[in-house]
Protein backbone atom coordinates (compact mmCIF):
# COMPACT_ATOMS: atom_id res chain seq x y z
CA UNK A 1 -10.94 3.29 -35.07
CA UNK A 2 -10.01 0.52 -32.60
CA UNK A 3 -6.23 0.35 -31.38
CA UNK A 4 -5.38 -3.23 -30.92
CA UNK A 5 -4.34 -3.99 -26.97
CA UNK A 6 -0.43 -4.55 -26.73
CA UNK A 7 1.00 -6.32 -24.10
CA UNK A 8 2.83 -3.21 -23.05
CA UNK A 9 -0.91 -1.90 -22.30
CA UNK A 10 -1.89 -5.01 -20.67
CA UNK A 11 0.64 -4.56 -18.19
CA UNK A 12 0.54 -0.74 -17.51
CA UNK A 13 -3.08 -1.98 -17.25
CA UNK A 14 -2.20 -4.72 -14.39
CA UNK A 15 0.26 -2.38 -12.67
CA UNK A 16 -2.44 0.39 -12.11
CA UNK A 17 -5.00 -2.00 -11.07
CA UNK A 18 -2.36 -3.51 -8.76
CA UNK A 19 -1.48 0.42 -7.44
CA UNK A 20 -5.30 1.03 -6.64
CA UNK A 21 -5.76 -2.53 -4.72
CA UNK A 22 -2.62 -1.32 -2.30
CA UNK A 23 -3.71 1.67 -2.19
CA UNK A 24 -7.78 0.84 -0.95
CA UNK A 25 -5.65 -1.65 1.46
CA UNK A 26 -3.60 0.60 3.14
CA UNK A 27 -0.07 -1.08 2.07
CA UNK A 28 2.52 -0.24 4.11
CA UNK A 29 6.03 -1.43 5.68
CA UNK A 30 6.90 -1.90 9.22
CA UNK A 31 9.44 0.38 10.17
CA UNK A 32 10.87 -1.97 12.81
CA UNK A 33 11.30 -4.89 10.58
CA UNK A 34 10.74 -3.74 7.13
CA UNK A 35 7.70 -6.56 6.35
CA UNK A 36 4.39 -5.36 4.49
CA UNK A 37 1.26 -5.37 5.66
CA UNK A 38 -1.86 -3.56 4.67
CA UNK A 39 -4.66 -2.50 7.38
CA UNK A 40 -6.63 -5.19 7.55
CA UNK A 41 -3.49 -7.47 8.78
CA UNK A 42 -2.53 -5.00 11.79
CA UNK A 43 -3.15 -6.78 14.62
CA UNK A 44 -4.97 -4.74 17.49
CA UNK A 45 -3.38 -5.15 21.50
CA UNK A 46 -4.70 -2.37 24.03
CA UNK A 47 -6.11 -0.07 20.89
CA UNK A 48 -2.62 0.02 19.19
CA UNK A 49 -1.76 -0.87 16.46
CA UNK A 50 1.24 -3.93 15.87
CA UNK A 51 2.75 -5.06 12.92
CA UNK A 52 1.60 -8.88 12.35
CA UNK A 53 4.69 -10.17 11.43
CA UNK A 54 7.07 -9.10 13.96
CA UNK A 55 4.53 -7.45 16.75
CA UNK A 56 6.36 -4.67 17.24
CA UNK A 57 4.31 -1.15 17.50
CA UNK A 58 6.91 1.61 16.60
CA UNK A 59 4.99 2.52 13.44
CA UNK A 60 4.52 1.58 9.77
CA UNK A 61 5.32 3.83 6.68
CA UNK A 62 2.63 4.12 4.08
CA UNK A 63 3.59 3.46 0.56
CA UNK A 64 0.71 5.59 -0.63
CA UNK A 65 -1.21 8.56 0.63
CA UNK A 66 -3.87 7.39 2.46
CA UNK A 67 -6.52 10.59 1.17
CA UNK A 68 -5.34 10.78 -2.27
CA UNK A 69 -3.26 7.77 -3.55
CA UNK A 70 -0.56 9.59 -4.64
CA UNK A 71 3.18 8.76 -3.64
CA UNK A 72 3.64 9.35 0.22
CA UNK A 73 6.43 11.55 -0.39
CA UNK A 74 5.47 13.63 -2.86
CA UNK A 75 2.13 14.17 -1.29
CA UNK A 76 1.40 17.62 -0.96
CA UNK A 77 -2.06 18.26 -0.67
């Protein structure tokens, strides 16, 4: 038996999807100025790491566990 796609499906679909891509990407929020940013967009001065939108290099909180995807917080493996 086939069970016909609803759109509630469709997006619970497109969120997960959405959840893996920021995940591979390393999403995360400056914790100077609160902007997003994933890996890729950190900009590199003297081998540390800045934020690209406001340069700053206090730090940036992950939104996801970086090993195993799961919440940051609630990480406890």
């Amino acid at each position: 038996m086939r069970y016909k796609v609803t759109s509630l499906s469709e997006a619970r679909i497109k969120t997960h999807r959405q959840w893996v891509t920021d995940w591979s990407e390393g999403l995360a929020y400056c914790l100077n100025c609160d902007e997003e940013y994933t890996d890729k967009q950190a900009v590199i001065v003297d081998d540390v790491e800045n934020c690209p939108h406001c340069a700053s290099d206090y730090g940036k909180r992950y939104y996801y566990c970086k090993d195993h995807g799961s919440s940051d917080d609630d990480c406890e493996r």
